[in-house]
PDB file of N, CA and C in Angstrom:
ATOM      1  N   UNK A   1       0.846  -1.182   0.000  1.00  0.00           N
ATOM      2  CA  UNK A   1       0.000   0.000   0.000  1.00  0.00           C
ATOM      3  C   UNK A   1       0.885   1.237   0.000  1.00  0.00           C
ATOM      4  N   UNK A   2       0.223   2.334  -0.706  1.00  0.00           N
ATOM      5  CA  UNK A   2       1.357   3.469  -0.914  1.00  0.00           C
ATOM      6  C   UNK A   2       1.029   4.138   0.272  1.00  0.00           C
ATOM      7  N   UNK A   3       1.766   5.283   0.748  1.00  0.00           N
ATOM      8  CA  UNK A   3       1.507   6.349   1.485  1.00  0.00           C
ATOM      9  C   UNK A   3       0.123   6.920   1.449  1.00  0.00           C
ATOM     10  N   UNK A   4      -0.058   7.277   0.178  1.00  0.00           N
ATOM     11  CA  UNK A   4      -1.073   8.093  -0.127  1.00  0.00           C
ATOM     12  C   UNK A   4      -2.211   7.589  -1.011  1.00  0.00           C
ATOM     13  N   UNK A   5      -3.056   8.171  -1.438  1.00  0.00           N
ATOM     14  CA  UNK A   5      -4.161   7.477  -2.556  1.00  0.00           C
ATOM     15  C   UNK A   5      -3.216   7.436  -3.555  1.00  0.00           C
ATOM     16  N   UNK A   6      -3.497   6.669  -4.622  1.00  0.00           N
ATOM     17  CA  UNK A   6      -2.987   6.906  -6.468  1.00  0.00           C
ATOM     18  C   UNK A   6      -3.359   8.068  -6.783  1.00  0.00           C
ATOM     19  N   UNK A   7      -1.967   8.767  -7.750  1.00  0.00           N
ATOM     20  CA  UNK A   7      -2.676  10.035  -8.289  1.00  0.00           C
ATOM     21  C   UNK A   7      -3.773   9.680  -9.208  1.00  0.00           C
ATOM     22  N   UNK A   8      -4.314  10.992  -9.123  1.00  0.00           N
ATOM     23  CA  UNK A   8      -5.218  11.275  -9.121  1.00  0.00           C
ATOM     24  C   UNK A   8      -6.655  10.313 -10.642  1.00  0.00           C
ATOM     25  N   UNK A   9      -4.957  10.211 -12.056  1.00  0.00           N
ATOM     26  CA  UNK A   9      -6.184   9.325 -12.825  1.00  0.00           C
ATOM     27  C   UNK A   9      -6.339   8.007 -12.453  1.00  0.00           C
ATOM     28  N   UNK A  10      -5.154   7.492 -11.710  1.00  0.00           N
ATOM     29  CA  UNK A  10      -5.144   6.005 -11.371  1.00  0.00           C
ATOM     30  C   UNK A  10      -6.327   5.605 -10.294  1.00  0.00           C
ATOM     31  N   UNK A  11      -6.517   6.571  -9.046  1.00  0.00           N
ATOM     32  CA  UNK A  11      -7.840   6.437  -8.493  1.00  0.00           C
ATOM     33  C   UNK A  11      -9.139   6.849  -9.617  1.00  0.00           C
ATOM     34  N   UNK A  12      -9.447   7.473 -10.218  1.00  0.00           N
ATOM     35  CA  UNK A  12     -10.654   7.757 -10.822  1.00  0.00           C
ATOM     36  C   UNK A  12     -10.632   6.195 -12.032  1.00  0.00           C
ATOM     37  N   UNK A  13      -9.846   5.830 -12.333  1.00  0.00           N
ATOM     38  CA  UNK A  13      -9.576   4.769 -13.357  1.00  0.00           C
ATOM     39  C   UNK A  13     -10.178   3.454 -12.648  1.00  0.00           C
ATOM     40  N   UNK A  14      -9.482   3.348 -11.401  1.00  0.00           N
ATOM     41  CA  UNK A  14     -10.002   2.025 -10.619  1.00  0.00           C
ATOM     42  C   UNK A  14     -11.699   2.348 -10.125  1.00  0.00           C
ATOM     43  N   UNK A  15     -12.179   3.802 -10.110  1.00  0.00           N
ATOM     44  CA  UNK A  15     -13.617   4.022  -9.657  1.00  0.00           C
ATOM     45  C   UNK A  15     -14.551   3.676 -10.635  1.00  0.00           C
ATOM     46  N   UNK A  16     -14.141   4.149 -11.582  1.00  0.00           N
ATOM     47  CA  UNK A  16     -15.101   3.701 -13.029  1.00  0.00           C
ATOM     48  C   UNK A  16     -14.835   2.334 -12.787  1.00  0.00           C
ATOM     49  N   UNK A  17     -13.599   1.516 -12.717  1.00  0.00           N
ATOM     50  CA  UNK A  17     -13.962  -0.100 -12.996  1.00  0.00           C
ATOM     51  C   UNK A  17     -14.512  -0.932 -11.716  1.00  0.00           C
ATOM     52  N   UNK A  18     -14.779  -0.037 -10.553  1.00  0.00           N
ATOM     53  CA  UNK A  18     -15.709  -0.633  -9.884  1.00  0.00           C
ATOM     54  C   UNK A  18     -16.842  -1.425  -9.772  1.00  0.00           C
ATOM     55  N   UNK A  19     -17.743  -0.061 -11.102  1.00  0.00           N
ATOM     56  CA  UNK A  19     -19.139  -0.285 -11.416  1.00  0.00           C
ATOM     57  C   UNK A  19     -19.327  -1.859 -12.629  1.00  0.00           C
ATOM     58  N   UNK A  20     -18.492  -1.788 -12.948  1.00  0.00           N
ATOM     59  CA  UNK A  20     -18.044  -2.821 -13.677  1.00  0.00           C
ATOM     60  C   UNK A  20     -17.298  -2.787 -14.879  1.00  0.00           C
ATOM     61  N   UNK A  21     -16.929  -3.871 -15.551  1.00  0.00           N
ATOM     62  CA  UNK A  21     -15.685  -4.116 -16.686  1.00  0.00           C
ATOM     63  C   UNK A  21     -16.198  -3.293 -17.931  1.00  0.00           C
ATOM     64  N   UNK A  22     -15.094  -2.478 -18.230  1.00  0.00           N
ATOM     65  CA  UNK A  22     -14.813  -1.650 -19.316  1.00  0.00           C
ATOM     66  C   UNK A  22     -14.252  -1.420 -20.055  1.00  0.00           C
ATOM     67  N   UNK A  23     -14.368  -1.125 -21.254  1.00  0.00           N
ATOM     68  CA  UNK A  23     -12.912  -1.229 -22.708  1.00  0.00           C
ATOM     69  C   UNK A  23     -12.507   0.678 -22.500  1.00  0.00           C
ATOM     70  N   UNK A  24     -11.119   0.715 -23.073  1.00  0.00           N
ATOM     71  CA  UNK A  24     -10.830   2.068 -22.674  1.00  0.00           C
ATOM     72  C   UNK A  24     -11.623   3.328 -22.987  1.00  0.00           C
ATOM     73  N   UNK A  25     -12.170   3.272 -24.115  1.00  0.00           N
ATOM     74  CA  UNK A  25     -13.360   4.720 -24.367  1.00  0.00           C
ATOM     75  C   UNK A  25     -14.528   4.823 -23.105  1.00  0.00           C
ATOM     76  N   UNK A  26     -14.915   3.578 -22.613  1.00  0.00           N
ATOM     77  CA  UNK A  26     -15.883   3.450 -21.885  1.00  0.00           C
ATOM     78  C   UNK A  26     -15.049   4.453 -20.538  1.00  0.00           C
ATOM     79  N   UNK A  27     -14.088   4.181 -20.160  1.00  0.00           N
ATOM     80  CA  UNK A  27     -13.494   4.589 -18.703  1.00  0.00           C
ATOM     81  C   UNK A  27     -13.218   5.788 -18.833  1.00  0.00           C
ATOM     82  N   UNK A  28     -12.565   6.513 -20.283  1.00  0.00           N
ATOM     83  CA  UNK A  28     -12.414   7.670 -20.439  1.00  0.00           C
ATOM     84  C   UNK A  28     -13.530   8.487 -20.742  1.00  0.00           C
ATOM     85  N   UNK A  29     -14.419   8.286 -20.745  1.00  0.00           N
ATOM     86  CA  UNK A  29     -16.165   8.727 -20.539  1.00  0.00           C
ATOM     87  C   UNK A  29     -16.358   8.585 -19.035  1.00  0.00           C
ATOM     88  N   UNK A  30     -16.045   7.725 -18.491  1.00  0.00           N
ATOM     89  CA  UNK A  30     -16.783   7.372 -17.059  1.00  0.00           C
ATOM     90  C   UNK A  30     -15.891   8.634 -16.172  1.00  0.00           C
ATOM     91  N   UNK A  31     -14.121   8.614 -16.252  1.00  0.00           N
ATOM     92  CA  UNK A  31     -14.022   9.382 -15.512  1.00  0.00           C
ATOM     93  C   UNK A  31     -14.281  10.624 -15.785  1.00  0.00           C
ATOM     94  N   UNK A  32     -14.385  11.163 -16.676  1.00  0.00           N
ATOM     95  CA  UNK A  32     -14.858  12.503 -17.277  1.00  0.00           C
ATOM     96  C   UNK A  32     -16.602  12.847 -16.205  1.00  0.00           C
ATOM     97  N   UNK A  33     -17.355  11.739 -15.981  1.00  0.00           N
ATOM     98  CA  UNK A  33     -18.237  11.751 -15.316  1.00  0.00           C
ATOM     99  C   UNK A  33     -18.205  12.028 -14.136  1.00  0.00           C
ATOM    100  N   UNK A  34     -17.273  11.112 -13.576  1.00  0.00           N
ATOM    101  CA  UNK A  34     -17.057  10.999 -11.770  1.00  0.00           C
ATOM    102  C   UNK A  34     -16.276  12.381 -11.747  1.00  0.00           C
ATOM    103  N   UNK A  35     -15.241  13.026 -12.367  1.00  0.00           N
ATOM    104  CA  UNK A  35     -14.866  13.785 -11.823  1.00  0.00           C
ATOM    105  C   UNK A  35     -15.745  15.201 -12.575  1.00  0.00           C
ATOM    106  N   UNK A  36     -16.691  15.185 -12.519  1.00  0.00           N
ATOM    107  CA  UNK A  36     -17.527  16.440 -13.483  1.00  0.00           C
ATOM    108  C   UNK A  36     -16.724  17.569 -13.903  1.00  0.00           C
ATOM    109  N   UNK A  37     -15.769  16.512 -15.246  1.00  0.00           N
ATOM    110  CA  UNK A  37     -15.076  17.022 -16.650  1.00  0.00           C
ATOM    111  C   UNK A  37     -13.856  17.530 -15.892  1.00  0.00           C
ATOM    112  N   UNK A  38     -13.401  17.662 -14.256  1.00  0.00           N
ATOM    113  CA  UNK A  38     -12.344  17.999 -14.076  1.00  0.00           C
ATOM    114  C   UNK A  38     -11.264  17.248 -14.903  1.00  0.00           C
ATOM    115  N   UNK A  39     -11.334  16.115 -15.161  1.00  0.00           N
ATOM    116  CA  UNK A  39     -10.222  15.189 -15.572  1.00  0.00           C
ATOM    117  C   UNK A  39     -10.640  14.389 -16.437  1.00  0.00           C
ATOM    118  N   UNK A  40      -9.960  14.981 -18.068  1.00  0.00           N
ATOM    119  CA  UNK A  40     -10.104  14.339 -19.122  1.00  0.00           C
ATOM    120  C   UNK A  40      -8.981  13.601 -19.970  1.00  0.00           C
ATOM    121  N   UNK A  41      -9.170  12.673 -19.565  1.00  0.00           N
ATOM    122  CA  UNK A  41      -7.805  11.641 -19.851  1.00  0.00           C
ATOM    123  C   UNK A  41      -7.914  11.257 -21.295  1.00  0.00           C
ATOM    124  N   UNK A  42      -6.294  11.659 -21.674  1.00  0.00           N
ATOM    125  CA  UNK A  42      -6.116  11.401 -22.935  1.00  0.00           C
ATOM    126  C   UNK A  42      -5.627   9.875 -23.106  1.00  0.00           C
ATOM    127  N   UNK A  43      -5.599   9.246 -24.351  1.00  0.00           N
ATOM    128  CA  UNK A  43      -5.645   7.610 -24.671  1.00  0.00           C
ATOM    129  C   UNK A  43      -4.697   7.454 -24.366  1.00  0.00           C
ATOM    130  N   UNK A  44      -2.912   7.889 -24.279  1.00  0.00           N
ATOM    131  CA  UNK A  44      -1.848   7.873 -23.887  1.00  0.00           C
ATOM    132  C   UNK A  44      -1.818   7.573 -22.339  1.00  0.00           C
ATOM    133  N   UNK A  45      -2.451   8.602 -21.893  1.00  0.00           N
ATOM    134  CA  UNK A  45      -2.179   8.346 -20.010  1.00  0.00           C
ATOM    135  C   UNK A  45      -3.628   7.100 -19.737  1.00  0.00           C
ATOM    136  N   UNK A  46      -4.259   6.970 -20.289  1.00  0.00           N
ATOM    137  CA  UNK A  46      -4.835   6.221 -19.561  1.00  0.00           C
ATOM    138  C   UNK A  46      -4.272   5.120 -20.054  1.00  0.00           C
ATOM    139  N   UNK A  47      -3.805   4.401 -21.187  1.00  0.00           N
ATOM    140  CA  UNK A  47      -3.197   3.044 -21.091  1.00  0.00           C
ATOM    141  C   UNK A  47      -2.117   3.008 -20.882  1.00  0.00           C
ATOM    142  N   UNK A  48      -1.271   3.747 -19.905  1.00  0.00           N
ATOM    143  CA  UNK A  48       0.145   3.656 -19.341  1.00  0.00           C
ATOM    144  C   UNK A  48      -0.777   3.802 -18.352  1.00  0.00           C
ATOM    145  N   UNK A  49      -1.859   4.253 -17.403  1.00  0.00           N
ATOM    146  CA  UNK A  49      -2.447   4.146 -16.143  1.00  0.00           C
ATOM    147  C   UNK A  49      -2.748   2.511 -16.253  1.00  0.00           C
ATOM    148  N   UNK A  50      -3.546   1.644 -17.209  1.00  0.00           N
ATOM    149  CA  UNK A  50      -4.099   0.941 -17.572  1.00  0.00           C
ATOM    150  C   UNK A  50      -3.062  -0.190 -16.698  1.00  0.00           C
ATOM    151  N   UNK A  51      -1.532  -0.586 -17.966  1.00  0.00           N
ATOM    152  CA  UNK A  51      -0.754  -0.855 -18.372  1.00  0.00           C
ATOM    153  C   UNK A  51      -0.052  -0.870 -16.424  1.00  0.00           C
ATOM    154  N   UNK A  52       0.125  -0.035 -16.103  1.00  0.00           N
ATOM    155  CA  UNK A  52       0.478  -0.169 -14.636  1.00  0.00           C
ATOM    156  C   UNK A  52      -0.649  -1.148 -13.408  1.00  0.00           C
ATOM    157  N   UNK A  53      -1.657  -0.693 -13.532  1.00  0.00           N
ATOM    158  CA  UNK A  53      -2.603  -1.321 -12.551  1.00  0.00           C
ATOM    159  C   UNK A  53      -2.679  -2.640 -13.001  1.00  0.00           C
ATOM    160  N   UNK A  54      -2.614  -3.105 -14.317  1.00  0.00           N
ATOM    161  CA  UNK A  54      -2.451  -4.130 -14.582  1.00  0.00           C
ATOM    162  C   UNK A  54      -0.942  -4.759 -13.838  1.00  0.00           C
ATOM    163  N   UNK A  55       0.096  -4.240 -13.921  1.00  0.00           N
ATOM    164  CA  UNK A  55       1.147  -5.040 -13.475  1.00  0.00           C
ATOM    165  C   UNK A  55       1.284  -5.032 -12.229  1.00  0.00           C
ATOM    166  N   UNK A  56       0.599  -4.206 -11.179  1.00  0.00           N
ATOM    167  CA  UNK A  56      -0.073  -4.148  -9.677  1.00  0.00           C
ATOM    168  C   UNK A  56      -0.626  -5.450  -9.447  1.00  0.00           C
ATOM    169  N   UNK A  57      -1.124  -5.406 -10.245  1.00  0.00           N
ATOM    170  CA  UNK A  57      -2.465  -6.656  -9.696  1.00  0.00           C
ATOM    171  C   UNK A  57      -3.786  -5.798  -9.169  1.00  0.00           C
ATOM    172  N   UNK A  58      -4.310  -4.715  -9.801  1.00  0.00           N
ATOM    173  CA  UNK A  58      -5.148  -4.038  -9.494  1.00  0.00           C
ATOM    174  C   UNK A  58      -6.279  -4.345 -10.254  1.00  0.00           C
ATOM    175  N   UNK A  59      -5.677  -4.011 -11.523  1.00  0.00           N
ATOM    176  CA  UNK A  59      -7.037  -4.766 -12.718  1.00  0.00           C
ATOM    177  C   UNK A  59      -6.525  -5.608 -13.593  1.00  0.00           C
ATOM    178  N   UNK A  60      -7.197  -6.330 -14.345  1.00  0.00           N
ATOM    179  CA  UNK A  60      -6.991  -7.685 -15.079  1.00  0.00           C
ATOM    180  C   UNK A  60      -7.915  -7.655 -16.440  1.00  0.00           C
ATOM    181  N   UNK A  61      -7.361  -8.077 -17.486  1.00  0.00           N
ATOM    182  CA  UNK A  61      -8.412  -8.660 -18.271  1.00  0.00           C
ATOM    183  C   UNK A  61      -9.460  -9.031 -18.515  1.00  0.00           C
ATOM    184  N   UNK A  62     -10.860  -8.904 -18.540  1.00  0.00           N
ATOM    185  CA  UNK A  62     -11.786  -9.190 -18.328  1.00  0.00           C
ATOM    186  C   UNK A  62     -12.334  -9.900 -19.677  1.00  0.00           C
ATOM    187  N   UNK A  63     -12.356  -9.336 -21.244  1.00  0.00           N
ATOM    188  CA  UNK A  63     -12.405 -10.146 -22.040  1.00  0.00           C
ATOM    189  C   UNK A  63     -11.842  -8.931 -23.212  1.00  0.00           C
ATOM    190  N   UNK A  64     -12.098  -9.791 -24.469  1.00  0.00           N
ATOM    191  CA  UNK A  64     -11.382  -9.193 -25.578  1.00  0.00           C
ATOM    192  C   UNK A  64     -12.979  -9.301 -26.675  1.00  0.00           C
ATOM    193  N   UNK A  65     -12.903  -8.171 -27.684  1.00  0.00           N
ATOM    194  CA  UNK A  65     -14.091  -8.539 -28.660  1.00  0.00           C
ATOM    195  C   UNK A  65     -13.306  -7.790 -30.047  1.00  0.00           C
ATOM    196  N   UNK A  66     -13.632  -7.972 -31.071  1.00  0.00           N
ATOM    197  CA  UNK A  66     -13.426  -7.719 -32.228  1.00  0.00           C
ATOM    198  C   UNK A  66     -14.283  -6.282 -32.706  1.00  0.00           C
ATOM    199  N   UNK A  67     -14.441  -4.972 -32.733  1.00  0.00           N
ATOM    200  CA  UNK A  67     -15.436  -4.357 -33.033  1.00  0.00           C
ATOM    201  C   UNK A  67     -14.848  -3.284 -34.287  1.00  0.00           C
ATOM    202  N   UNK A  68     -15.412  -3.543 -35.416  1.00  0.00           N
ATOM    203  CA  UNK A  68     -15.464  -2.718 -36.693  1.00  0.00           C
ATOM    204  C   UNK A  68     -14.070  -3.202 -37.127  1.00  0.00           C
ATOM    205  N   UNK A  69     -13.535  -4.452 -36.700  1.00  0.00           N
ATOM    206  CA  UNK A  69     -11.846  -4.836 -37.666  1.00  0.00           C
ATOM    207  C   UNK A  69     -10.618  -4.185 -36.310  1.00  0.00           C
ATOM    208  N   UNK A  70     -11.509  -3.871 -35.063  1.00  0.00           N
ATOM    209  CA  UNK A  70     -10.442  -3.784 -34.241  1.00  0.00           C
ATOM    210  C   UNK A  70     -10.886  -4.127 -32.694  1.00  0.00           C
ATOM    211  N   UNK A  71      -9.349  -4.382 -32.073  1.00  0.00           N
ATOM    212  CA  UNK A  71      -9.797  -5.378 -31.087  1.00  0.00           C
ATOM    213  C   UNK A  71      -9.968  -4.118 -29.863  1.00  0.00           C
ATOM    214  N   UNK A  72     -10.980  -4.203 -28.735  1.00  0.00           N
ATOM    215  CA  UNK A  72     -11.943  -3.922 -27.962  1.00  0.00           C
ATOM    216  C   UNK A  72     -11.389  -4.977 -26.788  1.00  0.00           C
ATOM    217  N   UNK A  73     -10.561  -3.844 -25.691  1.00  0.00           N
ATOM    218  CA  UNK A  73     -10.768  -4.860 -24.729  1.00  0.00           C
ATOM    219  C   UNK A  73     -10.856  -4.217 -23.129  1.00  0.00           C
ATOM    220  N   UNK A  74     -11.850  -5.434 -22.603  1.00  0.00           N
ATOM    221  CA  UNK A  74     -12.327  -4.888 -20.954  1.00  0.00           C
ATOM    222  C   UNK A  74     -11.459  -4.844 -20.091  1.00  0.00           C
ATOM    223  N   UNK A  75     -11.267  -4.445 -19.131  1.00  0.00           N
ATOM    224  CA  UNK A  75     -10.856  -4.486 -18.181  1.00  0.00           C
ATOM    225  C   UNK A  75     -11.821  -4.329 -16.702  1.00  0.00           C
ATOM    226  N   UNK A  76     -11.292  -5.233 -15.717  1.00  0.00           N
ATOM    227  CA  UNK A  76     -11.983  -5.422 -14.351  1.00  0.00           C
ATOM    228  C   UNK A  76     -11.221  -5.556 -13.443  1.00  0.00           C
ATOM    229  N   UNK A  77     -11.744  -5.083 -12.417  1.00  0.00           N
ATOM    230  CA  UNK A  77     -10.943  -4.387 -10.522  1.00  0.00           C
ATOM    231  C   UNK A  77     -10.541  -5.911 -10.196  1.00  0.00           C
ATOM    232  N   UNK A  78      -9.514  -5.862 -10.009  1.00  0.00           N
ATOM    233  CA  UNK A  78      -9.357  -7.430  -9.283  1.00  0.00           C
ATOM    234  C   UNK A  78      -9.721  -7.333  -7.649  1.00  0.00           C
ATOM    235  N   UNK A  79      -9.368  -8.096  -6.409  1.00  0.00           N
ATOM    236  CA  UNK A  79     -10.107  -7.992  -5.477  1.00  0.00           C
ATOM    237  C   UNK A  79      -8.702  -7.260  -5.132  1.00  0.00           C
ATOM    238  N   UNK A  80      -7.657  -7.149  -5.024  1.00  0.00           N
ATOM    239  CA  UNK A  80      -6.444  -6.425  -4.407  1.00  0.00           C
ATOM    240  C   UNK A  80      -7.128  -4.959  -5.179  1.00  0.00           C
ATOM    241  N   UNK A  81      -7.550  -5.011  -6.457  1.00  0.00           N
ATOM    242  CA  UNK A  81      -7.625  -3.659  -6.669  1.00  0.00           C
ATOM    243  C   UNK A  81      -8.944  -2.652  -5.931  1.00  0.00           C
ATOM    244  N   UNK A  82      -9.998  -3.599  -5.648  1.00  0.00           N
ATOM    245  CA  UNK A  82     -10.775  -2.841  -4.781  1.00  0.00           C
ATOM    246  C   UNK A  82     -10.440  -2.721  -3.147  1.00  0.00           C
ATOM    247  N   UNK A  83      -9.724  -3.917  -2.467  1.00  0.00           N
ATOM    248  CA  UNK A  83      -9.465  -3.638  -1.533  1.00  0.00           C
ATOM    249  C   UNK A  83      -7.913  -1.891  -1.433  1.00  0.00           C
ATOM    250  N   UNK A  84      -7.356  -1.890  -2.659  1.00  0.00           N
ATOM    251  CA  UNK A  84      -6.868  -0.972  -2.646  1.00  0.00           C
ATOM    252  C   UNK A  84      -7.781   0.815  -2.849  1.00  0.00           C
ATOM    253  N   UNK A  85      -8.784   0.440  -3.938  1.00  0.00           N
ATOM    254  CA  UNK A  85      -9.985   1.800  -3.669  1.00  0.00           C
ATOM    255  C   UNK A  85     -10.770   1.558  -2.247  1.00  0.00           C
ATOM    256  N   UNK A  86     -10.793   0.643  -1.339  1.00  0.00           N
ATOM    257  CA  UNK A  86     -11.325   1.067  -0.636  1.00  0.00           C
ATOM    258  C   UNK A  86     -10.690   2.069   0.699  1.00  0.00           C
ATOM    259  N   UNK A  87      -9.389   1.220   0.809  1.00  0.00           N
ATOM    260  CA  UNK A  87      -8.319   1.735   1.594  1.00  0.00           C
ATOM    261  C   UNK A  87      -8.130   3.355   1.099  1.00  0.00           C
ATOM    262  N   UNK A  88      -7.817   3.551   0.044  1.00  0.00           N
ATOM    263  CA  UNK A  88      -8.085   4.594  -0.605  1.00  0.00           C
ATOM    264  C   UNK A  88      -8.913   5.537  -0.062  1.00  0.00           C
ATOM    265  N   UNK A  89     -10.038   5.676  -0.629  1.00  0.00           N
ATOM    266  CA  UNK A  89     -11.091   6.041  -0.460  1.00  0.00           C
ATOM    267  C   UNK A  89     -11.314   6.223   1.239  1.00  0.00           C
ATOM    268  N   UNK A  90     -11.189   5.309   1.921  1.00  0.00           N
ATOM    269  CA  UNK A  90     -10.787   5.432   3.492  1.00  0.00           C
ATOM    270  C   UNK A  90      -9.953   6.939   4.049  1.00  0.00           C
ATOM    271  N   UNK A  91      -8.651   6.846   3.391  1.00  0.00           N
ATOM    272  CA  UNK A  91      -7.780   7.752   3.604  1.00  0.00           C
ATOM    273  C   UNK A  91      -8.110   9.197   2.836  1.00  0.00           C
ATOM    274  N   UNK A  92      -8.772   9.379   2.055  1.00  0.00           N
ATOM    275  CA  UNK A  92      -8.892  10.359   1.240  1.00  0.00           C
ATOM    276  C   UNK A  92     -10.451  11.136   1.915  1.00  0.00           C
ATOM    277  N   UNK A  93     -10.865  10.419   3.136  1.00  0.00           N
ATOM    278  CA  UNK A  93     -12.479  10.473   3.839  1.00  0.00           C
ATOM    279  C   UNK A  93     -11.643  11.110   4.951  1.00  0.00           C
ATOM    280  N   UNK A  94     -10.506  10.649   5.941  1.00  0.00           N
ATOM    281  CA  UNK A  94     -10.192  11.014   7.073  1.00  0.00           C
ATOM    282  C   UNK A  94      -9.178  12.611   6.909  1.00  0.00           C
ATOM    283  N   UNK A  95      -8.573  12.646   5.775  1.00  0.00           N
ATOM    284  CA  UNK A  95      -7.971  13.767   5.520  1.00  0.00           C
ATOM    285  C   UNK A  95      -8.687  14.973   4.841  1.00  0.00           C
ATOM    286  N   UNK A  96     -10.459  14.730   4.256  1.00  0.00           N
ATOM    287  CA  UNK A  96     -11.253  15.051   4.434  1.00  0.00           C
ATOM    288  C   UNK A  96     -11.647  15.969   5.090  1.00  0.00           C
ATOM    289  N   UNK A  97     -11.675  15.096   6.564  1.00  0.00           N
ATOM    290  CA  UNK A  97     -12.591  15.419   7.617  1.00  0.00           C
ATOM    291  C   UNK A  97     -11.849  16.482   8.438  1.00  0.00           C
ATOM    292  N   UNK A  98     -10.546  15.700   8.429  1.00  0.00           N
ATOM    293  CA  UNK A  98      -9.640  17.004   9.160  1.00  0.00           C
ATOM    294  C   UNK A  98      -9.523  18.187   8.825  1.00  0.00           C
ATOM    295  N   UNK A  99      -9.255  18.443   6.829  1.00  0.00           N
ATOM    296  CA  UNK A  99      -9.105  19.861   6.569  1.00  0.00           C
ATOM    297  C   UNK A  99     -10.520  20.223   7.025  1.00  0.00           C
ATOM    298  N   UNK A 100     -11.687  19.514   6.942  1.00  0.00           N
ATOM    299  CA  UNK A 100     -12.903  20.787   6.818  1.00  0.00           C
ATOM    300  C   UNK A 100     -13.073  20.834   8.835  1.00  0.00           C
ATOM    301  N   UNK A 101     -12.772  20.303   9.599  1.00  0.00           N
ATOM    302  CA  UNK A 101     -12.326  20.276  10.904  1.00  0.00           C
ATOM    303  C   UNK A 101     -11.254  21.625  10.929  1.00  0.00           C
ATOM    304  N   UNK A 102     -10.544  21.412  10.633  1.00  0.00           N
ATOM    305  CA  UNK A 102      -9.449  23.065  11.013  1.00  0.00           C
ATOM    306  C   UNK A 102      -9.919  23.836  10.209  1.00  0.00           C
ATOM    307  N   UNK A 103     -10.581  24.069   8.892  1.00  0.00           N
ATOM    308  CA  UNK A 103     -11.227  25.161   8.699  1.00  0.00           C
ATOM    309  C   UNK A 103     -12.436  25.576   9.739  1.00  0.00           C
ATOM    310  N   UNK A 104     -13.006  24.874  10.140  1.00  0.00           N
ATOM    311  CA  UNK A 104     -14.057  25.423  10.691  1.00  0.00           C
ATOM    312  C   UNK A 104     -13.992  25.907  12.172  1.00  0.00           C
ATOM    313  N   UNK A 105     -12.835  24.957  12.239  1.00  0.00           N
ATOM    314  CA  UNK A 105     -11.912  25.578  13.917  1.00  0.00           C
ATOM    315  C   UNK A 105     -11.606  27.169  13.743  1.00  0.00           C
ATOM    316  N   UNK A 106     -11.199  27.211  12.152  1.00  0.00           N
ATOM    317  CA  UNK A 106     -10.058  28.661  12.287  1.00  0.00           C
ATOM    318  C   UNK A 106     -11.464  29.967  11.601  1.00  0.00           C
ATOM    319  N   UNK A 107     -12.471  29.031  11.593  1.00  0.00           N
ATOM    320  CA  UNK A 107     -13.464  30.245  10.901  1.00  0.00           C
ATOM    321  C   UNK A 107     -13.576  30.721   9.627  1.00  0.00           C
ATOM    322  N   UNK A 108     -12.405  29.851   8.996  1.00  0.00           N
ATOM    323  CA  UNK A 108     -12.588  29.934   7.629  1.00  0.00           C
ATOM    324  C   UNK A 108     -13.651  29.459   6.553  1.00  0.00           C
ATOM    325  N   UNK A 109     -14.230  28.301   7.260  1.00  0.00           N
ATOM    326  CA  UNK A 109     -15.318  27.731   6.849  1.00  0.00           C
ATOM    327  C   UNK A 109     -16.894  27.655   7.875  1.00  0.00           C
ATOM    328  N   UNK A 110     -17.515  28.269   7.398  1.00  0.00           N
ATOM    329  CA  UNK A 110     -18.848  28.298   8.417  1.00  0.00           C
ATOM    330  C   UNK A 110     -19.403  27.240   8.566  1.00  0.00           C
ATOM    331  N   UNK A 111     -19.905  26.734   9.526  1.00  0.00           N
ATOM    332  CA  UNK A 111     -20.780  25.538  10.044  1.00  0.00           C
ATOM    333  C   UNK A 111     -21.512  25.579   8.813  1.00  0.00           C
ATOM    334  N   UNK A 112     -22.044  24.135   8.123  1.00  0.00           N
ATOM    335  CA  UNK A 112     -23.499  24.141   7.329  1.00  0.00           C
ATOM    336  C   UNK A 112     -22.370  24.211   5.930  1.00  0.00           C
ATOM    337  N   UNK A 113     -21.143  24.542   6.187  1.00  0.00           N
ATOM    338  CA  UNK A 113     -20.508  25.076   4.473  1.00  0.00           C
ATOM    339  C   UNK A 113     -20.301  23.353   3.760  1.00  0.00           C
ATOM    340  N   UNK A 114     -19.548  23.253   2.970  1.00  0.00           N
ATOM    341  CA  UNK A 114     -19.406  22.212   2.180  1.00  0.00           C
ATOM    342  C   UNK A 114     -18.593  21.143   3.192  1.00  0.00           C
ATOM    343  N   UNK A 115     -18.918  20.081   2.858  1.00  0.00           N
ATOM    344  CA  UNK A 115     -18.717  18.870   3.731  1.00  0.00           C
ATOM    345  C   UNK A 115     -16.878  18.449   3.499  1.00  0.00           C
TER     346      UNK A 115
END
C-alpha cells in the first residue's frame, strides 16, 4: 500500500472499474463523469495508467471482442484492486474530515458550508 491514494487518474480509473468491466473509451467517458469534466484523460495516459494497474495486480483482463476490424478490450478491478480503492477512499475520507475540521476551527469555513 502506498503512502497516499494513487494520483489522481489512477484512483478515478479504478472508480469507473468498480461499477463494472470496461474497454478504454468506456473509462475515459466514465471518468470525465465521476470527476464532473475535471479530468479528461487522454488515450496515452490512460493506457500507461491501464498498463500499470495491470502489473499491480489491481485490474486484469476481463475479455477481448473484435469491433469494426479492431480489437476492444475490458478491463476489471481485481479484489487487491478494490481492496486498494477502498483503503483509498478510506484515507482520502479522514484527511477530508480534518481539513474541513481546522477550517471550521479557524473560521474559515462556516458551520453548514461544504462537507
Amino acid at each position: 500500500m502506498s503512502n497516499g491514494p494513487s494520483r489522481d487518474p489512477a484512483f478515478l480509473v479504478l472508480t469507473a472499474l468498480a461499477a463494472a468491466p470496461q474497454h478504454g473509451y468506456g473509462v475515459i467517458e466514465d471518468v470525465a463523469q465521476i470527476s464532473e469534466g475535471r479530468v479528461r484523460l487522454r488515450a496515452g495516459t490512460l493506457y500507461a495508467v491501464l498498463d500499470r494497474l495491470r502489473a499491480d495486480g489491481l485490474i486484469e483482463v476481463d475479455r477481448e471482442e473484435i469491433v469494426q476490424s479492431r480489437l476492444r478490450r475490458y478491463y476489471r478491478l481485481t479484489a487487491a484492486g478494490a481492496q486498494r480503492l477502498a483503503e483509498e477512499t478510506a484515507w482520502l475520507r479522514r484527511n477530508t474530515s480534518a481539513a474541513t475540521t481546522r477550517l471550521r476551527r479557524s473560521g474559515l469555513l462556516a458551520e453548514g458550508g461544504p462537507a
